[in-house]
Every structure is written in C-alpha cells, then in structure tokens.
C-alpha atoms as a PDB file:
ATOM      1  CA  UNK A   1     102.469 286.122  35.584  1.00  0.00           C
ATOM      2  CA  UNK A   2     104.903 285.415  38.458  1.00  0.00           C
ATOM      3  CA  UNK A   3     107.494 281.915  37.246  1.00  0.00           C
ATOM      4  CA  UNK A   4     108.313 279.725  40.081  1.00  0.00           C
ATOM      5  CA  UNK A   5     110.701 277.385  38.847  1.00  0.00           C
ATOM      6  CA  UNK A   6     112.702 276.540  35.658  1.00  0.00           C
ATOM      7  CA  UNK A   7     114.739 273.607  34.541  1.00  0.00           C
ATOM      8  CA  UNK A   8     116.187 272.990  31.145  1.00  0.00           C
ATOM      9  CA  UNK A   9     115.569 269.679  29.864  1.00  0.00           C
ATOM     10  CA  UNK A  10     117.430 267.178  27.970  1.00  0.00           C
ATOM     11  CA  UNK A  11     115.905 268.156  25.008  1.00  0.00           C
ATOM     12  CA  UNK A  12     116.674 271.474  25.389  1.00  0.00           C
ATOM     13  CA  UNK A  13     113.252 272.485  26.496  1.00  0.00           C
ATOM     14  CA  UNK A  14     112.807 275.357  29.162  1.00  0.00           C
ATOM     15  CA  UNK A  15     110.063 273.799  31.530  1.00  0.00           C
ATOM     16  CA  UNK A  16     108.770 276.683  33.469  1.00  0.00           C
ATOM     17  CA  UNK A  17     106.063 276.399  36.496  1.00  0.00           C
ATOM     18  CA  UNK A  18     104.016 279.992  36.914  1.00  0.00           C
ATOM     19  CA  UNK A  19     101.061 281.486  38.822  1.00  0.00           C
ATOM     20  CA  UNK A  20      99.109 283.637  37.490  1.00  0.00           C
ATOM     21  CA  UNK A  21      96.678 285.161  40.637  1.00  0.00           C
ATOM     22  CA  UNK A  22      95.373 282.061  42.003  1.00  0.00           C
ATOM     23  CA  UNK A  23      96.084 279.353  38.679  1.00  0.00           C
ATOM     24  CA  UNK A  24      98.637 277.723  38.491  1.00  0.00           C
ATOM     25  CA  UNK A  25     100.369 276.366  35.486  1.00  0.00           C
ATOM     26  CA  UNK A  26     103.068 274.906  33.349  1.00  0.00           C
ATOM     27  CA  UNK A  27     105.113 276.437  30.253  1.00  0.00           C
ATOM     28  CA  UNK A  28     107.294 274.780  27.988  1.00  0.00           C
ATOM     29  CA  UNK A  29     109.490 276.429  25.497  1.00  0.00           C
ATOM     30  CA  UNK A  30     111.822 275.331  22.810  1.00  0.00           C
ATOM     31  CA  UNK A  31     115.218 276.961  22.354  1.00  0.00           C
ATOM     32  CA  UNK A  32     114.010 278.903  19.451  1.00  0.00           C
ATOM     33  CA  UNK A  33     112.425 281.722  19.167  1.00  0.00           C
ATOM     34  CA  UNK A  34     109.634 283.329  18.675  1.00  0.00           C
ATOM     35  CA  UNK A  35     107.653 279.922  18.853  1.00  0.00           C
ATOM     36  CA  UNK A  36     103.871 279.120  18.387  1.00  0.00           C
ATOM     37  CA  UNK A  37     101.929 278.103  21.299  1.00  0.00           C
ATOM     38  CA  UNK A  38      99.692 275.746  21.420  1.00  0.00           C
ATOM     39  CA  UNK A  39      97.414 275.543  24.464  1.00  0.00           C
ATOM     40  CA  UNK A  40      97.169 271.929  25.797  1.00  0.00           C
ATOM     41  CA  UNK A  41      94.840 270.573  28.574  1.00  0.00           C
ATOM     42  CA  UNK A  42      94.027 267.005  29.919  1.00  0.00           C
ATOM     43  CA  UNK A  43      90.407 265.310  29.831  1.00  0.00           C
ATOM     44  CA  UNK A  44      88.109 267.361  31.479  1.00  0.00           C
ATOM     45  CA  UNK A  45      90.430 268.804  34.380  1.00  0.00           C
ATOM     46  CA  UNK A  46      92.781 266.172  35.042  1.00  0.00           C
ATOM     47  CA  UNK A  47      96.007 267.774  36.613  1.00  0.00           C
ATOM     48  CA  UNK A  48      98.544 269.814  34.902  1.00  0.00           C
ATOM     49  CA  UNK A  49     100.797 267.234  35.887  1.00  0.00           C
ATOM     50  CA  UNK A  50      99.603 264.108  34.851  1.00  0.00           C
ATOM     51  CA  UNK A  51     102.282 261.985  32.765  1.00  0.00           C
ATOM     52  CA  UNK A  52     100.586 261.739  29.066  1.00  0.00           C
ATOM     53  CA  UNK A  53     100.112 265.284  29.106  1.00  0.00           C
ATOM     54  CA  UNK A  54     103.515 266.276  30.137  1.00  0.00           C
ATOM     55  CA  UNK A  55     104.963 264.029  27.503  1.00  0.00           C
ATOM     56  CA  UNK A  56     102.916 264.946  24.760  1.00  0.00           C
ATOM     57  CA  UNK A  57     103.940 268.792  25.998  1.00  0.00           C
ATOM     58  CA  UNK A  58     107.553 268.164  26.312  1.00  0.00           C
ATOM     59  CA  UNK A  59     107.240 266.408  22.652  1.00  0.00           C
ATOM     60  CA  UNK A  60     105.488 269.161  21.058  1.00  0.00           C
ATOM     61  CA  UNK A  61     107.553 271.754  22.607  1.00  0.00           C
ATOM     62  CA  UNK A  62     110.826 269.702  21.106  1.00  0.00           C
ATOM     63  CA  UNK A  63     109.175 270.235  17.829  1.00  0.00           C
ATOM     64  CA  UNK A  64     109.280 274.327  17.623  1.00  0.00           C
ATOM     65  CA  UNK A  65     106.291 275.356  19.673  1.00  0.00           C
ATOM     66  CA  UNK A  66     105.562 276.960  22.800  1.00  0.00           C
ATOM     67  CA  UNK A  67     103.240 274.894  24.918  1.00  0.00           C
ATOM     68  CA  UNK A  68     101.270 276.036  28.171  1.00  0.00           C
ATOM     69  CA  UNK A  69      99.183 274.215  30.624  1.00  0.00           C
ATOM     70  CA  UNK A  70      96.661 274.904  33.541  1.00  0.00           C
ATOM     71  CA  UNK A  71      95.257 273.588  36.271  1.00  0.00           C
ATOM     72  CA  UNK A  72      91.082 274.258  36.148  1.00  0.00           C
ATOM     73  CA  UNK A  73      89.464 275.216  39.648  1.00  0.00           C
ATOM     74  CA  UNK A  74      89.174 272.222  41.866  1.00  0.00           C
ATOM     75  CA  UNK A  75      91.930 270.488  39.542  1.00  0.00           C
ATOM     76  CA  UNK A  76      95.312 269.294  40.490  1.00  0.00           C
ATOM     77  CA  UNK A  77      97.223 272.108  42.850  1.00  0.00           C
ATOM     78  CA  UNK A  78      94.639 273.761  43.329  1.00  0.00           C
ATOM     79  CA  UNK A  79      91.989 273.593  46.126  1.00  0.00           C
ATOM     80  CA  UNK A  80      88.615 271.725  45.920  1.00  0.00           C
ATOM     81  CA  UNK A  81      85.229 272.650  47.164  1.00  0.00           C
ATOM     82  CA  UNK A  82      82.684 270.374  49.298  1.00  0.00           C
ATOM     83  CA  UNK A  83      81.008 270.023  46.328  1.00  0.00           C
ATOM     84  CA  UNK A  84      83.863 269.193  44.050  1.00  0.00           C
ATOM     85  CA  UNK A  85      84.289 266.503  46.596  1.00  0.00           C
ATOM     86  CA  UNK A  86      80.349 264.889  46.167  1.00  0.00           C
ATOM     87  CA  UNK A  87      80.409 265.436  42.341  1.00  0.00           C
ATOM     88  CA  UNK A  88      83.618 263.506  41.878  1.00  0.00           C
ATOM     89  CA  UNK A  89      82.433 260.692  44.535  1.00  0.00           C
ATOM     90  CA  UNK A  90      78.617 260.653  43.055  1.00  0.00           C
ATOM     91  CA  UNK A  91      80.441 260.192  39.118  1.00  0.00           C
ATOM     92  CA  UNK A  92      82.659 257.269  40.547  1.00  0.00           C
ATOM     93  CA  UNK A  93      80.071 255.592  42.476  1.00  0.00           C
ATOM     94  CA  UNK A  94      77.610 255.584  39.141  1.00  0.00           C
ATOM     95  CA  UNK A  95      80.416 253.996  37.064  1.00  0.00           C
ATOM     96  CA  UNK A  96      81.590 251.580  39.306  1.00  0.00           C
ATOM     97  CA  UNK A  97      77.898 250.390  39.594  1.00  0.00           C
ATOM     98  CA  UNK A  98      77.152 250.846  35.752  1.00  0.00           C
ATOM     99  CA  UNK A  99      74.668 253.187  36.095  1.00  0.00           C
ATOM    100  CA  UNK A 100      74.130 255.610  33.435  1.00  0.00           C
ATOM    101  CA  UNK A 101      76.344 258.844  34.478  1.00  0.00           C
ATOM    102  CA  UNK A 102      75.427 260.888  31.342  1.00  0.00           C
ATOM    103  CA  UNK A 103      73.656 263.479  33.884  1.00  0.00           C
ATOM    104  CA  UNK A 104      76.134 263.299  36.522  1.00  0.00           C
ATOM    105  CA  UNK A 105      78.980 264.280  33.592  1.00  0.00           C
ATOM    106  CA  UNK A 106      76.619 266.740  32.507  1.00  0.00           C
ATOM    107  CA  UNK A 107      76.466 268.286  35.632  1.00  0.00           C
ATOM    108  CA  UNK A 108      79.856 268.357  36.751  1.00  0.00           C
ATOM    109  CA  UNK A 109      81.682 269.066  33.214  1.00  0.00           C
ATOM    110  CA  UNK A 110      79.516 271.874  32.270  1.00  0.00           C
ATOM    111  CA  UNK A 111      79.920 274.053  35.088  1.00  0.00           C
ATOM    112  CA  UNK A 112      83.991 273.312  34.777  1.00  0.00           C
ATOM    113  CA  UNK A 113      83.421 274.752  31.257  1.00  0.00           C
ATOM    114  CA  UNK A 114      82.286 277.633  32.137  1.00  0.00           C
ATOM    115  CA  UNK A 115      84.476 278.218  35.247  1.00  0.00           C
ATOM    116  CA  UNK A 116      87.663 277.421  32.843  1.00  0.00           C
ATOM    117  CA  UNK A 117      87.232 279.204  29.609  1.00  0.00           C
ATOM    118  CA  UNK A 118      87.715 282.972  31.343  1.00  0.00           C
ATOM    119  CA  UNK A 119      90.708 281.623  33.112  1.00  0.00           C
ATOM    120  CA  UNK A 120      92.622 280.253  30.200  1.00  0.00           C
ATOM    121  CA  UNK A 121      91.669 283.789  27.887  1.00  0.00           C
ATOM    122  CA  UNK A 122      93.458 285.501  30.984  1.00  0.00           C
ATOM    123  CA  UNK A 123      96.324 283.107  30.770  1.00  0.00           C
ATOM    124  CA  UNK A 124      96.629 283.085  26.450  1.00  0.00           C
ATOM    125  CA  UNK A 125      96.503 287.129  27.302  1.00  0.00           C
ATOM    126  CA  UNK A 126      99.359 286.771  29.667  1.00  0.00           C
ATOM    127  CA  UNK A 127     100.977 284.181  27.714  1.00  0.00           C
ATOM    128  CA  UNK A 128     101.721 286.049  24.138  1.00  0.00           C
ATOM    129  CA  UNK A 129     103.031 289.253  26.128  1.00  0.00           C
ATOM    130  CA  UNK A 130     105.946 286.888  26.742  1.00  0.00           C
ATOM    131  CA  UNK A 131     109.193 287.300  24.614  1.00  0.00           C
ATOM    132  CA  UNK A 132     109.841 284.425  22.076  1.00  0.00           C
ATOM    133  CA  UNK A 133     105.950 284.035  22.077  1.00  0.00           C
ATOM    134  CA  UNK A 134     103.718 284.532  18.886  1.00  0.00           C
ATOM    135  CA  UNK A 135     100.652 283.460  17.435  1.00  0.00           C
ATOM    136  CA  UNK A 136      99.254 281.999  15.469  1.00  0.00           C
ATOM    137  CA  UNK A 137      97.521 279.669  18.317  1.00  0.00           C
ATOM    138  CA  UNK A 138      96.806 276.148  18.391  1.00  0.00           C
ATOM    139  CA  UNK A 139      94.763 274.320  20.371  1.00  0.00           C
ATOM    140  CA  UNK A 140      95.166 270.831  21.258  1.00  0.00           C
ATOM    141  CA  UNK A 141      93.869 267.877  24.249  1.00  0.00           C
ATOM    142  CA  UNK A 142      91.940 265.691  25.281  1.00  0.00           C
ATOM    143  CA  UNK A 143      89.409 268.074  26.771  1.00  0.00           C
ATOM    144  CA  UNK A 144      87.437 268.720  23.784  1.00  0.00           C
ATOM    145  CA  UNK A 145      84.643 270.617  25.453  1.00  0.00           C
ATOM    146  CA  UNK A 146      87.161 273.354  26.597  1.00  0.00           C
ATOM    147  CA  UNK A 147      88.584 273.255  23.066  1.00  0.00           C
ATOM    148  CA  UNK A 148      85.066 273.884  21.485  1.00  0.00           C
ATOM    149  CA  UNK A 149      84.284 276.689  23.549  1.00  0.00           C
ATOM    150  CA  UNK A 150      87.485 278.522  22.930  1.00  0.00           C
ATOM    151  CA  UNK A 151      87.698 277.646  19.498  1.00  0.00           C
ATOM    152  CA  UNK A 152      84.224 279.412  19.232  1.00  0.00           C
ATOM    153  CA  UNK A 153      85.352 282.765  21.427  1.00  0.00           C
ATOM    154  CA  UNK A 154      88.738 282.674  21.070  1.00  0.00           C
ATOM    155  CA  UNK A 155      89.668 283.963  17.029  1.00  0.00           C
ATOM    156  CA  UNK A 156      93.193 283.729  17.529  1.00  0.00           C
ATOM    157  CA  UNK A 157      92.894 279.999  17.761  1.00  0.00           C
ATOM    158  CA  UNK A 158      93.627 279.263  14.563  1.00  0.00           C
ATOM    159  CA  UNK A 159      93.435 275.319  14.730  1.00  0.00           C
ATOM    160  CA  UNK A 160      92.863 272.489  16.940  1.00  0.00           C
ATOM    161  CA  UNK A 161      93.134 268.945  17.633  1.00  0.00           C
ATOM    162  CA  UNK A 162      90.758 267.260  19.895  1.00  0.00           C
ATOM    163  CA  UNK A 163      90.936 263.378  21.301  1.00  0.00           C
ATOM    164  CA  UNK A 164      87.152 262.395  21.351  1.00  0.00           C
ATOM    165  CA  UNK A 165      87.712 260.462  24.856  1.00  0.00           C
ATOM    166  CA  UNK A 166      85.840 262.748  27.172  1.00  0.00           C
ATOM    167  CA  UNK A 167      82.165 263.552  27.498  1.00  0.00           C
ATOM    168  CA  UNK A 168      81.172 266.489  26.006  1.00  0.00           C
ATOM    169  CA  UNK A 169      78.314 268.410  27.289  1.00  0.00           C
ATOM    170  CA  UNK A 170      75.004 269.152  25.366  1.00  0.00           C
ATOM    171  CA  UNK A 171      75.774 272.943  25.169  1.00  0.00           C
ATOM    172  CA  UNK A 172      79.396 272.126  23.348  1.00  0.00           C
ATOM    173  CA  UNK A 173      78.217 269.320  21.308  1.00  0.00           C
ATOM    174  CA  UNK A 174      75.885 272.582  19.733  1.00  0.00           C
ATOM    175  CA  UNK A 175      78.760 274.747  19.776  1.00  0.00           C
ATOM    176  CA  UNK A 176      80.408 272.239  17.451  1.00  0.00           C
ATOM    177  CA  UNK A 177      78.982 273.642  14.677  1.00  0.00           C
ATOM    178  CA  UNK A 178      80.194 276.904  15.159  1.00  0.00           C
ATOM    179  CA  UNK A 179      83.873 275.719  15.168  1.00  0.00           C
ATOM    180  CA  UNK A 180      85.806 276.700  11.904  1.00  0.00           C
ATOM    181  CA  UNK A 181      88.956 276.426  12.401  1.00  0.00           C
ATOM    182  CA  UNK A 182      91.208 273.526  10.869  1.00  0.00           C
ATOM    183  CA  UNK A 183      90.744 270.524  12.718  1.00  0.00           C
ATOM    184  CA  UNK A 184      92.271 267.031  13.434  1.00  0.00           C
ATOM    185  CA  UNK A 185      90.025 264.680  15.555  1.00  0.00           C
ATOM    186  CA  UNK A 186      91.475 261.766  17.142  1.00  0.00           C
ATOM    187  CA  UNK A 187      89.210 258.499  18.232  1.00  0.00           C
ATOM    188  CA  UNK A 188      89.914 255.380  19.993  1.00  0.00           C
ATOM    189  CA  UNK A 189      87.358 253.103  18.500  1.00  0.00           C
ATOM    190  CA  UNK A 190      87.182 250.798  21.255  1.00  0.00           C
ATOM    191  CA  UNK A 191      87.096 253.279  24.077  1.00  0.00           C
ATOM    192  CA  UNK A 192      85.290 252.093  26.807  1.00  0.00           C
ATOM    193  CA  UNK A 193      84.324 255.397  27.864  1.00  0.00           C
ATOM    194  CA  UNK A 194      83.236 257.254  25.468  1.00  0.00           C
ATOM    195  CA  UNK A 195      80.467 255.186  22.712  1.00  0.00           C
ATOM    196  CA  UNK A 196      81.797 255.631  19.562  1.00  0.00           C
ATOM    197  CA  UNK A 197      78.735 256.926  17.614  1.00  0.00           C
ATOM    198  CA  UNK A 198      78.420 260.000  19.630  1.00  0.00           C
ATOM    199  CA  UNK A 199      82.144 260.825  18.671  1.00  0.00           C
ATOM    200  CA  UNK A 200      81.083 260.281  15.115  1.00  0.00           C
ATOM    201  CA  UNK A 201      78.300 262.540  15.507  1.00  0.00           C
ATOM    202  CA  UNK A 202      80.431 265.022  16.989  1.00  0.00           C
ATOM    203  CA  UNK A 203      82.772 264.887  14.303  1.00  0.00           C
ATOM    204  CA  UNK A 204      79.931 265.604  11.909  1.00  0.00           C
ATOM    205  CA  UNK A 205      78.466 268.179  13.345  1.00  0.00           C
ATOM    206  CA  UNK A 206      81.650 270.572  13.434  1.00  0.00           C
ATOM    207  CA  UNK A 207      81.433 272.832  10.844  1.00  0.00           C
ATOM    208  CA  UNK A 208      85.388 272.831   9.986  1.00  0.00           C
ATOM    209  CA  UNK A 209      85.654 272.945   5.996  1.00  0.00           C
ATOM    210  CA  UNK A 210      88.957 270.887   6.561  1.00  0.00           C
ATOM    211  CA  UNK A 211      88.687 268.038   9.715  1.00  0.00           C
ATOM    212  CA  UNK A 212      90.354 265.224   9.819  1.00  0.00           C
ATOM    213  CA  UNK A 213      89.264 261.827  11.601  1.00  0.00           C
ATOM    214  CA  UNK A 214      92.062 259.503  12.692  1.00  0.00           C
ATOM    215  CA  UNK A 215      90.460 256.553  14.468  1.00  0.00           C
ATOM    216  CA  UNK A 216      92.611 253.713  16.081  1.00  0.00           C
ATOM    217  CA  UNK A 217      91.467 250.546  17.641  1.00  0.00           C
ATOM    218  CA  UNK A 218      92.241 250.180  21.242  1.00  0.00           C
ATOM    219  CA  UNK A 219      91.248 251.911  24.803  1.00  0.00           C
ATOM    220  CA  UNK A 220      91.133 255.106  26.246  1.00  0.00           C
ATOM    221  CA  UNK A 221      94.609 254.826  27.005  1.00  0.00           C
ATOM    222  CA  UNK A 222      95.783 252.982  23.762  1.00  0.00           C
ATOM    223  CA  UNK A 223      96.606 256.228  21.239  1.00  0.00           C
ATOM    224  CA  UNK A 224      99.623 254.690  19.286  1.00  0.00           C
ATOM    225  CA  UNK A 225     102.491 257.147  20.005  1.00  0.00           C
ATOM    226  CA  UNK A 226     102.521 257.854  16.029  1.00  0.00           C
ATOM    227  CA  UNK A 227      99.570 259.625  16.624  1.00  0.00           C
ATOM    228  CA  UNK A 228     102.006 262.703  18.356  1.00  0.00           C
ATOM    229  CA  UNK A 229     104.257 263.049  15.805  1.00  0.00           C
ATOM    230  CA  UNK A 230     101.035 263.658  12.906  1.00  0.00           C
ATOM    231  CA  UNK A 231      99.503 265.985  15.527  1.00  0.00           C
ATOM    232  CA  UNK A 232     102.794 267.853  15.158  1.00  0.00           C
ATOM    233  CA  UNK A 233     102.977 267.619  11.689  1.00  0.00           C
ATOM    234  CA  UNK A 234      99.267 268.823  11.498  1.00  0.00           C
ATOM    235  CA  UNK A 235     100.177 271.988  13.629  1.00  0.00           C
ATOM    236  CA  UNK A 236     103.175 272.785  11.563  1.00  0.00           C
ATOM    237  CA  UNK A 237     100.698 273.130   8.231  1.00  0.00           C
ATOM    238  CA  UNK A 238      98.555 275.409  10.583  1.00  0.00           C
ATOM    239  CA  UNK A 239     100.654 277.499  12.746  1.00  0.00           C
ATOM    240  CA  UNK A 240     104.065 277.953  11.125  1.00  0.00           C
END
C-alpha cells in the first residue's frame, strides 16, 4: 500500500489517498489510536469520491473509527472497459424509457460483485497491517450487495449497516440469509428506485438474530442526517 497524499482536516481527521497495485482508494483516520475501521462503499460502484460518501466518512471517522474507501474496476479513477461503457448506456437508456431494467441491473451489478469482493479482502488485509488500525470490522454503505457478500466470507466483519437503495442481485438476496452479524438496515420508503417490498423482503430474509429496520419517508437522496449519527452510535455498541 503506497499513500499519495495526506491532509489533516478541520476535524482533526488524517485524509489519506493510497494505491494499492492498480485500486485506488481513500483512508480516513481519527487522531486516536488504535481505531476501528469500518469499510464504507457507495451504491453499487459509484466513485470513491462522490460527496455523501465522503461526508458520511469524514463524520464517522470524527467519531473514533478508521474508515477506508475504494474505487471498484470501471469505477471512478479508474479505467473503464468497452463494455463498461454499453452496460452503463443500455441501464440509462431502459430507465429513461421506463422499461423494466431488473435484467440489465442484474447483469451489470453481479459481475461488479464478483470483480469487487477479492479486491476489497486484499485491501482490509493491507489495511489492519497499518499502525493505529484494529479490528473489530464494520461494514457500512449503500452498496448492500458488496456488504452481503463480505459479510458472508469475510468473519472479521463483525457488523454492518446497509441502505436498501440499490438493487441487489438474485445471488445476494440468497446470501442474505447467511448473514449473521449485527445489523442496522436503513430504507427510504418512498424511494423511487428501489420498490419498497423487495427491501422488506430483504430485510426478512437476513438471518441476523439482532437487525434493525429504520425506515424514513422521502427519496433516494432524502436520508435525514440523524440517520449518521445512530449509524455511529450503532457501530460503537458493535465495534468498540
């Protein structure tokens, strides 16, 4: 793991960029130590960068915890295929026409899945050889499907919050069942994105003995910023 750049932020925070062979990611760090991390990533593969993620990283990492980022192949800084290209143009084309695009995210998230879980074990590997960085792990984004998988290989997760506004595929929405770890589900009940009885049905079908459901009205967008600070306060029961 090779760092690129550092600043120290006005919260004290240590924002750190780093490459790790060809990904490419973010760490944030508090200014104590050793901190937990918690592993955060965007809605299936949106950049590293993008400004509700950084927040809610720069937040979290204000609160005790060490908090690390990546970008997935094809994803923010890093380079995308040909057919990155048609799968993202095919997806917008069927929702700007309102066709059904179940099949299209099916195709496209899936594969991501796969391609991303191996890279972020390499990076959690890299991550806790770092001083000032200890388990336990958290997990927590709105790119549930990632979070399922690892959840499910991963065992030093050891809890996760999800934010039911991306699809999940069919394979994941299985793999729910497998997940045990603590877990705090957040759901915009109006999203227009994501219908709101297949994030209920996801939410029943993890097998978590403790999960929480905290449902808001609103968008996609619309998460009341409260919503952070019980996220936090949910982690702290878990990981410290």
């Amino acid at each position: 793991m090779q760092f690129t750049s550092e600043q120290r932020l006005d919260d004290g925070v240590l924002e750190r960029e780093f490459t790790l062979g060809e990904i490419p990611g973010t760490l944030w760090t508090p200014g104590s130590a050793p901190a937990p991390l918690v592993l955060m990533a965007h809605n299936n593969g949106l950049p590293k960068a993008q400004p509700r993620l950084v927040a809610r990283a720069r937040y979290t990492a204000a609160r005790g915890y060490a908090v690390a980022t990546i970008d997935a192949a094809g994803c923010g800084d890093r380079p995308r295929s040909a057919a990155d290209e048609q799968a993202r143009a095919e997806l917008r084309r069927a929702l700007q026409s309102g066709e059904p695009a179940d099949e299209i995210f099916e195709s496209f998230i899936g594969p991501l899945v796969e391609n991303a879980v191996p890279e972020w074990l390499t990076t959690l590997d890299a991550l806790l050889e770092l001083p000032g960085i200890g388990g336990p792990v958290g997990y927590s984004g709105g790119w549930t499907a990632l979070g399922i998988r690892l959840a499910v290989v991963e065992p030093r997760i050891a809890a996760a919050g999800f934010f039911a506004g991306g699809y999940v595929p069919r394979a994941q929405r299985e793999e729910a069942r497998q997940v045990t770890v603590p877990l705090l589900f957040l759901l915009q009940w109006d999203d227009e994105g994501n219908p709101r009885q297949r994030a209920l049905d996801l939410f029943d079908a993890f097998g978590s003995k403790e999960k929480t459901l905290h449902a808001n009205t609103g968008g996609h967008t619309g998460t009341p910023w409260f919503e952070l600070e019980d996220g936090c306060r949910f982690l702290d029961r878990h990981l410290k």
